[in-house]
N, C-alpha and C. Protein backbone atom coordinates (compact mmCIF):
# COMPACT_ATOMS: atom_id res chain seq x y z
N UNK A 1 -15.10 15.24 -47.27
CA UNK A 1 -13.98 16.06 -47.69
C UNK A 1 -13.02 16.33 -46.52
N UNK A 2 -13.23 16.59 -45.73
CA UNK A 2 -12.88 16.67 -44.18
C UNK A 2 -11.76 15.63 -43.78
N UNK A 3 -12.26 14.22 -43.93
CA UNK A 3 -11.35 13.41 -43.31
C UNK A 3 -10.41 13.30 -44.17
N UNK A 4 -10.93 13.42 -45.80
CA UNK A 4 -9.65 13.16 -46.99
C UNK A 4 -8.72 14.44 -46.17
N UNK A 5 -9.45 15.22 -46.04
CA UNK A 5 -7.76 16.29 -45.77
C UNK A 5 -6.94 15.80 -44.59
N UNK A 6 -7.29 15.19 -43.46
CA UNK A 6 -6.80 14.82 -42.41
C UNK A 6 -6.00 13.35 -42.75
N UNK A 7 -6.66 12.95 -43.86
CA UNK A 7 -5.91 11.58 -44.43
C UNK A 7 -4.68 12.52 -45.66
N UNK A 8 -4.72 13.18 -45.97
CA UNK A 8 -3.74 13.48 -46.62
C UNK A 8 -2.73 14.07 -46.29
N UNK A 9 -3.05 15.28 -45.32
CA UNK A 9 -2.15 15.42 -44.08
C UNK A 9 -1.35 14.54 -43.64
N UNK A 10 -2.08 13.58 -42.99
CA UNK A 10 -1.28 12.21 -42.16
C UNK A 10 -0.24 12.13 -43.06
N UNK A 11 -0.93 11.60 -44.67
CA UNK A 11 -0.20 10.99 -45.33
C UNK A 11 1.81 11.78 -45.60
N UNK A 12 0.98 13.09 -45.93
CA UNK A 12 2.79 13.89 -46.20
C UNK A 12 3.18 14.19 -45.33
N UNK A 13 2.53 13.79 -44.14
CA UNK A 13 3.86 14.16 -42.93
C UNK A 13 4.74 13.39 -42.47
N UNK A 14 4.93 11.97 -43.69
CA UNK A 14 6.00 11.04 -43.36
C UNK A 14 7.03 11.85 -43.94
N UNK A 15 6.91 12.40 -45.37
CA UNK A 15 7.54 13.40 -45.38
C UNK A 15 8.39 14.23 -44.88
N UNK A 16 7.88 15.05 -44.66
CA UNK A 16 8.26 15.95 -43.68
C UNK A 16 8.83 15.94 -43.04
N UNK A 17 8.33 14.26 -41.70
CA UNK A 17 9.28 14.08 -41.03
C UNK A 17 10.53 13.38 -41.12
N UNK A 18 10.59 13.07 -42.31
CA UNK A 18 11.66 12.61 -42.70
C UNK A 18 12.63 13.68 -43.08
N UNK A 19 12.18 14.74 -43.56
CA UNK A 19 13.41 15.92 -44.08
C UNK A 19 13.54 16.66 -42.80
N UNK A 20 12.48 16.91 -41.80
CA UNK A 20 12.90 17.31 -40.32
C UNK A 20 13.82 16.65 -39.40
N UNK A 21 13.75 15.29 -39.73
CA UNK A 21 14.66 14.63 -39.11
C UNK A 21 16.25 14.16 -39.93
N UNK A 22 16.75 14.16 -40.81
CA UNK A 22 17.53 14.20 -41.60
C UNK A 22 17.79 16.02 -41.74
N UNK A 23 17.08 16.86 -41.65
CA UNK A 23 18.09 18.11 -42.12
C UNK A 23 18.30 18.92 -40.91
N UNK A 24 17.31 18.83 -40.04
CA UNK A 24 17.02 19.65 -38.73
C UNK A 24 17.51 18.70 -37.26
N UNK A 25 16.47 17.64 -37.02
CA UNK A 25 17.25 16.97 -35.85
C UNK A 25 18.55 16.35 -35.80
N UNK A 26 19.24 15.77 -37.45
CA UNK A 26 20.86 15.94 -37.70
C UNK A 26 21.20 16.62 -38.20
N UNK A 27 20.54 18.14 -37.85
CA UNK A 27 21.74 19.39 -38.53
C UNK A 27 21.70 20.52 -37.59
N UNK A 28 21.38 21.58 -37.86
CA UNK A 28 21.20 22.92 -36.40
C UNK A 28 20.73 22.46 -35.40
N UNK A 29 19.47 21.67 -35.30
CA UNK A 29 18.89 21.01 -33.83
C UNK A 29 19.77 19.43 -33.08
N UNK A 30 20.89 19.48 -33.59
CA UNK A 30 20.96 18.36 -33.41
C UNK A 30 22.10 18.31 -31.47
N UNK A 31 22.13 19.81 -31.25
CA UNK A 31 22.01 19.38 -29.74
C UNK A 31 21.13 19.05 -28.74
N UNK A 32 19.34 19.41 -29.35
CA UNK A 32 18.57 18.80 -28.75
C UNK A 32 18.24 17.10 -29.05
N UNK A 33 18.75 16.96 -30.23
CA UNK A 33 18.53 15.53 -30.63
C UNK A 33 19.44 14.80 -30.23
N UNK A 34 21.02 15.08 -29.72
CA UNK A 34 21.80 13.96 -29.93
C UNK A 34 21.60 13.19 -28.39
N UNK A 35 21.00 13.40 -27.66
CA UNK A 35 20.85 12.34 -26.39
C UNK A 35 20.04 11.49 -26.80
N UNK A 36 19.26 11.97 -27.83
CA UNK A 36 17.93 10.26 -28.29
C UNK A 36 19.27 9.07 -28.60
N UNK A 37 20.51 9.78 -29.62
CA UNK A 37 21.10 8.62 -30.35
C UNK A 37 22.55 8.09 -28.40
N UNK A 38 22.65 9.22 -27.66
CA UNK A 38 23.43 8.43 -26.51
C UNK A 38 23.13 7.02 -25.82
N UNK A 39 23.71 6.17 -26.27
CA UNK A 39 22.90 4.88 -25.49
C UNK A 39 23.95 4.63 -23.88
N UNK A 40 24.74 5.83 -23.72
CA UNK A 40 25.24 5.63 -22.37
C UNK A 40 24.30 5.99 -20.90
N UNK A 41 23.06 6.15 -21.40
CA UNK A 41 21.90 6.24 -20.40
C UNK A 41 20.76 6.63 -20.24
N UNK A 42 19.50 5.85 -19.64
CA UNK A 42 18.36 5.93 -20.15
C UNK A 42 17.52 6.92 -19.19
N UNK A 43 17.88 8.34 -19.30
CA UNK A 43 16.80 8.66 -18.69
C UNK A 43 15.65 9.05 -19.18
N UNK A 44 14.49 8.92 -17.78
CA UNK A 44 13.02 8.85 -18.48
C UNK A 44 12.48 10.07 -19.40
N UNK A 45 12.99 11.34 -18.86
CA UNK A 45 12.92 12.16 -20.10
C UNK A 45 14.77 12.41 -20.64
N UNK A 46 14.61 13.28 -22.47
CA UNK A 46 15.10 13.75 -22.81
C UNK A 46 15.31 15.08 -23.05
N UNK A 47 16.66 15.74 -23.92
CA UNK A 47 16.16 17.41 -24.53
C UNK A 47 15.47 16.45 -26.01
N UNK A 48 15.93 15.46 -26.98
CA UNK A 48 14.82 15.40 -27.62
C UNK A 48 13.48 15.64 -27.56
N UNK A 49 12.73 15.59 -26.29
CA UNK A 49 11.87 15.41 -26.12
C UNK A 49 10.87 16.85 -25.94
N UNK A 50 11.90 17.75 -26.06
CA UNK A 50 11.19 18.96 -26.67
C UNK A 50 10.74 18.80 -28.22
N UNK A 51 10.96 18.15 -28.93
CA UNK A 51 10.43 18.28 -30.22
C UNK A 51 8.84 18.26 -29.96
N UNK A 52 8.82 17.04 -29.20
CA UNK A 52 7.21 17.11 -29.01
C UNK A 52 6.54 18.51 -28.92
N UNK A 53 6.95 19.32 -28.00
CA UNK A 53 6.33 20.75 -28.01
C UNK A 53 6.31 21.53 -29.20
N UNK A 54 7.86 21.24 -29.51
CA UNK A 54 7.89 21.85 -31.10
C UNK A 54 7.00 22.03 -31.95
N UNK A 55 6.83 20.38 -32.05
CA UNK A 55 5.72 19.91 -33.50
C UNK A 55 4.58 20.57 -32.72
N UNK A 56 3.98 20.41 -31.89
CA UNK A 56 2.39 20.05 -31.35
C UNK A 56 2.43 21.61 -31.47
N UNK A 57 2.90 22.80 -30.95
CA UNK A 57 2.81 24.17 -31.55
C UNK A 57 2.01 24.55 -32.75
N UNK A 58 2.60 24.01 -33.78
CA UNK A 58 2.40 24.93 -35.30
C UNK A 58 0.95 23.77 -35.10
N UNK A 59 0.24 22.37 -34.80
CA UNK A 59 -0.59 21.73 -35.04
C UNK A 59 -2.07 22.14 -34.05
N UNK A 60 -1.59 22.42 -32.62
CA UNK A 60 -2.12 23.49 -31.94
C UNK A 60 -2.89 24.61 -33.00
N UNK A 61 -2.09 26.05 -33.06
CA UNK A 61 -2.40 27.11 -33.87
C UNK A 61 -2.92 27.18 -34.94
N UNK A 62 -2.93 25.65 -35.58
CA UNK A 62 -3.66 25.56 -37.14
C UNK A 62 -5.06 25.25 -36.48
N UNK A 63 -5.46 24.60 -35.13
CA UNK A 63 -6.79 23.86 -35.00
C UNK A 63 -7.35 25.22 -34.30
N UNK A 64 -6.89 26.00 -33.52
CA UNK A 64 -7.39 27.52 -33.22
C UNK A 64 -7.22 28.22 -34.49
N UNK A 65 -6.85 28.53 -35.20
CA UNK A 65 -6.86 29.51 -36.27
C UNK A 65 -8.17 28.86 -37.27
N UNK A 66 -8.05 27.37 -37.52
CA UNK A 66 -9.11 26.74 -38.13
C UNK A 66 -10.69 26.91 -37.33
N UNK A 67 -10.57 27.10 -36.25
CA UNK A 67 -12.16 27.46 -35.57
C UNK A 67 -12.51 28.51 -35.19
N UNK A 68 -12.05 29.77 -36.01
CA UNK A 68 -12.45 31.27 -35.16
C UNK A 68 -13.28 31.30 -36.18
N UNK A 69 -13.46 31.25 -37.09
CA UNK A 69 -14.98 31.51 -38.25
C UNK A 69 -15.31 30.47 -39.00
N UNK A 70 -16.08 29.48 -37.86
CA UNK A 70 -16.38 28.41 -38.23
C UNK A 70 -15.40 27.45 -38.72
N UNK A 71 -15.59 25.86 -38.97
CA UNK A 71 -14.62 25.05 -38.81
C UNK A 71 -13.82 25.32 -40.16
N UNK A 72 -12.43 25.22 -40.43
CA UNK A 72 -11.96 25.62 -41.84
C UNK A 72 -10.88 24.46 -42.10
N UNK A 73 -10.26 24.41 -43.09
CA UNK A 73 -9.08 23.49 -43.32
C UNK A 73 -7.76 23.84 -42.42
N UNK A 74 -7.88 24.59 -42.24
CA UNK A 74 -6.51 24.89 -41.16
C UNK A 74 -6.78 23.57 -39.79
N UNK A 75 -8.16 23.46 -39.35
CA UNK A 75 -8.73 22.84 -38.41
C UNK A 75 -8.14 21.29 -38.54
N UNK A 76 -8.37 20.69 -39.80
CA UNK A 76 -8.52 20.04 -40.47
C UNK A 76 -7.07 19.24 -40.65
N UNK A 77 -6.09 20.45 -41.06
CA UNK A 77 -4.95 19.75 -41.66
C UNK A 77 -3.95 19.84 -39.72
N UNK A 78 -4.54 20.69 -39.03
CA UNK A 78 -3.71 20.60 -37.66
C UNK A 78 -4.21 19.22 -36.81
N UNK A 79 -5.71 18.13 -37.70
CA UNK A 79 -6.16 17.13 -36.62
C UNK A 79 -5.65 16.55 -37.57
N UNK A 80 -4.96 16.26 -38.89
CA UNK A 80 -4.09 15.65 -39.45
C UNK A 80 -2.57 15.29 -38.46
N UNK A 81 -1.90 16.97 -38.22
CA UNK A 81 -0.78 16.19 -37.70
C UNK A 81 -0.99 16.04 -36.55
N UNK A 82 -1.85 16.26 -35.91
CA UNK A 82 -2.52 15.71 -34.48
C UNK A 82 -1.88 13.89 -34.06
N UNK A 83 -2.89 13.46 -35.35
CA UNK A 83 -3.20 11.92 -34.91
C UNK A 83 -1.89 11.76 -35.69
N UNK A 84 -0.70 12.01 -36.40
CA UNK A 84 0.31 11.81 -37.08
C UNK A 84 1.04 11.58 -35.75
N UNK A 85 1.01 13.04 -35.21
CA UNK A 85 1.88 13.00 -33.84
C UNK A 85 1.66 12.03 -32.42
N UNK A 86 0.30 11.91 -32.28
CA UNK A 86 0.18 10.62 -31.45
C UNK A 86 0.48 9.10 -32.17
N UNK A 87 0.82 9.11 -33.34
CA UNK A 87 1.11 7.94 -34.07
C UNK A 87 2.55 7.36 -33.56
N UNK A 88 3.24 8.75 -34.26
CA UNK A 88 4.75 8.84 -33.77
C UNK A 88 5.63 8.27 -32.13
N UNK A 89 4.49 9.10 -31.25
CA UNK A 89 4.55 8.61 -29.37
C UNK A 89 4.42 7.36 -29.47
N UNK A 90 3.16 6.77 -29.94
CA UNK A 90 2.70 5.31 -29.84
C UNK A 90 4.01 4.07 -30.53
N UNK A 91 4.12 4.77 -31.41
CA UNK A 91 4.85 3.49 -32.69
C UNK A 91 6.78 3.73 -31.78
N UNK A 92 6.95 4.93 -32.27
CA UNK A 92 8.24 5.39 -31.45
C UNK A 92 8.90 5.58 -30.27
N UNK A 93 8.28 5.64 -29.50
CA UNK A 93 8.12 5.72 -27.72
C UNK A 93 7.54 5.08 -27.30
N UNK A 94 6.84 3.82 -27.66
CA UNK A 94 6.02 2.96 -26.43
C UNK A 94 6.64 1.82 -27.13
N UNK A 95 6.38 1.51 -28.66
CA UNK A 95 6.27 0.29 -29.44
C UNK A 95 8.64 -0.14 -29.31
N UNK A 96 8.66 0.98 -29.97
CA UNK A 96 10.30 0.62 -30.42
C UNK A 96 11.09 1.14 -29.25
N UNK A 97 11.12 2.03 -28.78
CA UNK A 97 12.00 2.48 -27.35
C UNK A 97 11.63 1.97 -26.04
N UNK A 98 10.29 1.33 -26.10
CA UNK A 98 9.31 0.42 -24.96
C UNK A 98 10.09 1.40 -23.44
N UNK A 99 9.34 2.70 -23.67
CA UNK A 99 9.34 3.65 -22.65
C UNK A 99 7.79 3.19 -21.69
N UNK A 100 7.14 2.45 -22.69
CA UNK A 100 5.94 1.26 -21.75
C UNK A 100 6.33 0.15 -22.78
N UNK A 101 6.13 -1.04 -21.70
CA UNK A 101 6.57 -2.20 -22.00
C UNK A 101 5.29 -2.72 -22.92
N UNK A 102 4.89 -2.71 -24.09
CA UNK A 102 4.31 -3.12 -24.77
C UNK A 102 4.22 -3.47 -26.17
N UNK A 103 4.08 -4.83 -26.31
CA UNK A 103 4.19 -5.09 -27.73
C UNK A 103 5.47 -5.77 -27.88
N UNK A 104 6.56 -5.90 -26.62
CA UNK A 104 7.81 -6.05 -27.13
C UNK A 104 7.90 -7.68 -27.51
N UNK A 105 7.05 -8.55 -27.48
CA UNK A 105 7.56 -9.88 -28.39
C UNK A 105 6.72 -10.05 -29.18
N UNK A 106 6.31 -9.10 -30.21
CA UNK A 106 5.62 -9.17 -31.17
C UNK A 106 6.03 -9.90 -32.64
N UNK A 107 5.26 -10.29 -32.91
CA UNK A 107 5.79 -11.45 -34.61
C UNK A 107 5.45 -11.05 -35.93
N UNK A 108 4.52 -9.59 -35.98
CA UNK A 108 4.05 -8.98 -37.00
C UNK A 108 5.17 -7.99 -37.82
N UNK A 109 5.24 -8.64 -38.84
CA UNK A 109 6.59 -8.40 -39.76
C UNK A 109 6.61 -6.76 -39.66
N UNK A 110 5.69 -6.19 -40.23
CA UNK A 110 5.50 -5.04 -40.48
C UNK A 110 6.70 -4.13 -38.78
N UNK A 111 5.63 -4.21 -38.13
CA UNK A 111 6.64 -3.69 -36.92
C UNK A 111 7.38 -4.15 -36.59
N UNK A 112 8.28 -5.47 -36.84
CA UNK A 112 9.05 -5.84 -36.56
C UNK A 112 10.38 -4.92 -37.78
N UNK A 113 9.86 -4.90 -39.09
CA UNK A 113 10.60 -4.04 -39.83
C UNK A 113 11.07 -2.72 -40.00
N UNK A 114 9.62 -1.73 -38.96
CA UNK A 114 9.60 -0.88 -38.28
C UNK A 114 10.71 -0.68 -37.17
N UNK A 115 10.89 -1.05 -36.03
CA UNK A 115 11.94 -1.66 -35.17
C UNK A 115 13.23 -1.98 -35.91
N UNK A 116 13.59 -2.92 -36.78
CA UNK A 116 15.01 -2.91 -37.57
C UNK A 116 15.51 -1.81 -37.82
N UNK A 117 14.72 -0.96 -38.67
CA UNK A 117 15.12 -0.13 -39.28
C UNK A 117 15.13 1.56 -38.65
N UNK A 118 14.73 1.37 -37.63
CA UNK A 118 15.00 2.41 -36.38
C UNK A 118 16.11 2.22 -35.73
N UNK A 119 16.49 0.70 -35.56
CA UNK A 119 17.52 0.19 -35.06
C UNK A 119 18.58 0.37 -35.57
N UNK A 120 19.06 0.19 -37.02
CA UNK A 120 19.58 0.58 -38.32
C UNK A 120 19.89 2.09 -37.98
N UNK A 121 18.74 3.38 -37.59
CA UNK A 121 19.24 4.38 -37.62
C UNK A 121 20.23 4.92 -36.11
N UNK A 122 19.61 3.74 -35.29
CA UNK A 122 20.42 4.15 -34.13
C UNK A 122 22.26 3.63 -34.14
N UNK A 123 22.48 2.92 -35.00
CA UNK A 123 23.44 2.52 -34.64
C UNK A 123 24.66 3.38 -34.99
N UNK A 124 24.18 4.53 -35.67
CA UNK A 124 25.03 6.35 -35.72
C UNK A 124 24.80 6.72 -34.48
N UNK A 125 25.69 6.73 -33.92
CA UNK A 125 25.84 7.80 -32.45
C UNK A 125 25.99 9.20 -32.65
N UNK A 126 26.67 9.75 -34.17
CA UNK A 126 26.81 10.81 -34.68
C UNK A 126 25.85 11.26 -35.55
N UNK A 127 26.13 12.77 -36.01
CA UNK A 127 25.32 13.11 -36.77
C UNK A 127 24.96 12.84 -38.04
N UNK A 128 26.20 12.89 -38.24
CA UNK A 128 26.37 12.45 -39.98
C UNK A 128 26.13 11.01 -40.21
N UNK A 129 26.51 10.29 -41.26
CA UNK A 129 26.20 8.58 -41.58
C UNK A 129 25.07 8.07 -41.32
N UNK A 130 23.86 9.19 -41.21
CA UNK A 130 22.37 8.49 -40.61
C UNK A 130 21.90 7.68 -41.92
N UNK A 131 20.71 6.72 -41.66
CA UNK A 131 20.09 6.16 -42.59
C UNK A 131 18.73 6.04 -41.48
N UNK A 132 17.77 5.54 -42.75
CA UNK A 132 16.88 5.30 -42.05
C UNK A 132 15.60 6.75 -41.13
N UNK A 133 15.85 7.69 -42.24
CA UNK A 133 15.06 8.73 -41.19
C UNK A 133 13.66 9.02 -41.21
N UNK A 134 12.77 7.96 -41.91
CA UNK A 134 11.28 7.96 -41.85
C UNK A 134 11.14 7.38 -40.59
N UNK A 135 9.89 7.03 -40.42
CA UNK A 135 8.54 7.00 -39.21
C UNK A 135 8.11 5.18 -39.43
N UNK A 136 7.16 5.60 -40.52
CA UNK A 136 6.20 4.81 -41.36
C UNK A 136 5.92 3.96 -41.97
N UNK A 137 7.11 4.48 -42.88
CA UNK A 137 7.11 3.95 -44.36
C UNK A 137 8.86 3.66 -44.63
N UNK A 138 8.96 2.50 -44.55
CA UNK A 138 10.58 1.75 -44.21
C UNK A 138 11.36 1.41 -45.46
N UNK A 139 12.52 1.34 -45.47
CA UNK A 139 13.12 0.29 -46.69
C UNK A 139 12.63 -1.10 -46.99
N UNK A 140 12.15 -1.33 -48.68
CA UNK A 140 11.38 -2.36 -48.33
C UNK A 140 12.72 -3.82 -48.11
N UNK A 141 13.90 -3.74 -47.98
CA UNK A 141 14.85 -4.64 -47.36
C UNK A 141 14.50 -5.30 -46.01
N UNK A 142 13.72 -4.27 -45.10
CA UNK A 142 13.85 -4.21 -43.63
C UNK A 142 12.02 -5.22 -44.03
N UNK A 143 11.39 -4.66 -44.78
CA UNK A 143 10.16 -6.11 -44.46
C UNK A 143 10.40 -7.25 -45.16
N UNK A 144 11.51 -7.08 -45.89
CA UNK A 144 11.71 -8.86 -46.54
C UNK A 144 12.73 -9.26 -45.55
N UNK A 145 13.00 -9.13 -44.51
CA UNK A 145 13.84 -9.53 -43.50
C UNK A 145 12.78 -10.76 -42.53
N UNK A 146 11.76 -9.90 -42.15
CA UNK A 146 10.72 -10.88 -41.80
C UNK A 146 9.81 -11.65 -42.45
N UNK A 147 9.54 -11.03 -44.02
CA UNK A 147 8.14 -11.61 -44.59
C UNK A 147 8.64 -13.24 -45.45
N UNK A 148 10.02 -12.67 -45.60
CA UNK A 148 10.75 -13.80 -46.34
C UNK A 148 11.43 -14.78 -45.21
N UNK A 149 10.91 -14.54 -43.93
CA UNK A 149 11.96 -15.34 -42.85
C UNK A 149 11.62 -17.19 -42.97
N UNK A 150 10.06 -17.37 -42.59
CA UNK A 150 9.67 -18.69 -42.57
C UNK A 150 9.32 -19.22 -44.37
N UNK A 151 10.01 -18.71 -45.17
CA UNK A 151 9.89 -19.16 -46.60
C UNK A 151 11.20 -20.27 -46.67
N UNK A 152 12.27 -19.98 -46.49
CA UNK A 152 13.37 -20.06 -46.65
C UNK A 152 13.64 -22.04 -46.06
C-alpha cells in the first residue's frame, strides 16, 4: 500500500507541475523564473533555482509530520515528491540543460522528445506564449518526431 501511494504521488505531480509552472513560474513568480528562459548567459547557478528549496519544503514537512506517530501517509506522499523532485534535477538539469555533461548524444526517442519539447518551451523568452509546461509526459507530436524518423 505504501509504495502505491508514493507511485501515485509521483504520478499527479506531473500535474501539478505543470499548473505550477504555467500559472506560478509564468505568472507572480515569474521574476524568479525568468533567468531559466535568458539565454544571454549561463551562469552555474540561478534565482530559478530557488524553486528547488521551494518544492523540497512542503516534501520535507510532509516526511517529518508523517514520522512523529509512527510512519503515516504524509511520510509516504512527501517520498513521493521526493523521488519526483530528484527526477526533475536528473531529467531537467543534467539530461536537457547538461549542467553535467551526460547523455548528450543519446538516440532514445523518448528523451530525445523530452529535450524537443523543452526546447519548444524555451524558445519564449517571455512570459506569456509558453507551450510545453510538463516534465514527463510530452505532446505526443514531439515522440513521433523520432519514433517515425527511420520509417520514412
Amino acid at each position: 500500500m505504501n509504495f502505491l501511494i508514493v507511485f501515485i504521488t509521483f504520478f499527479l505531480m506531473e500535474g501539478f507541475t505543470w499548473t505550477v509552472h504555467k500559472y506560478v513560474m509564468h505568472g507572480f513568480l515569474w521574476s524568479l523564473h525568468r533567468d531559466h528562459h535568458d539565454h544571454s548567459s549561463d551562469p552555474p547557478l540561478e534565482k530559478n533555482d530557488y524553486f528547488f528549496v521551494i518544492f523540497a519544503i512542503p516534501a520535507i514537512a510532509l516526511m517529518y509530520f508523517g514520522t512523529i506517530n509512527d510512519f503515516n501517509i504524509l511520510f509516504y506522499i512527501g517520498i513521493g515528491i521526493t523521488l519526483y523532485g530528484m527526477s526533475y534535477f536528473f531529467v531537467h538539469d543534467i539530461f536537457i540543460h547538461q549542467r553535467v555533461k551526460f547523455l548528450k548524444d543519446t538516440k532514445n526517442p523518448y528523451l530525445l522528445a523530452i529535450r524537443r519539447a523543452h526546447k519548444q518551451h524555451h524558445k519564449h523568452i517571455n512570459k506569456e506564449d509558453g507551450e510545453c509546461f510538463g516534465f514527463l509526459w510530452v505532446p505526443i507530436k514531439y515522440f513521433k518526431m523520432y519514433f517515425n524518423k527511420d520509417k520514412a
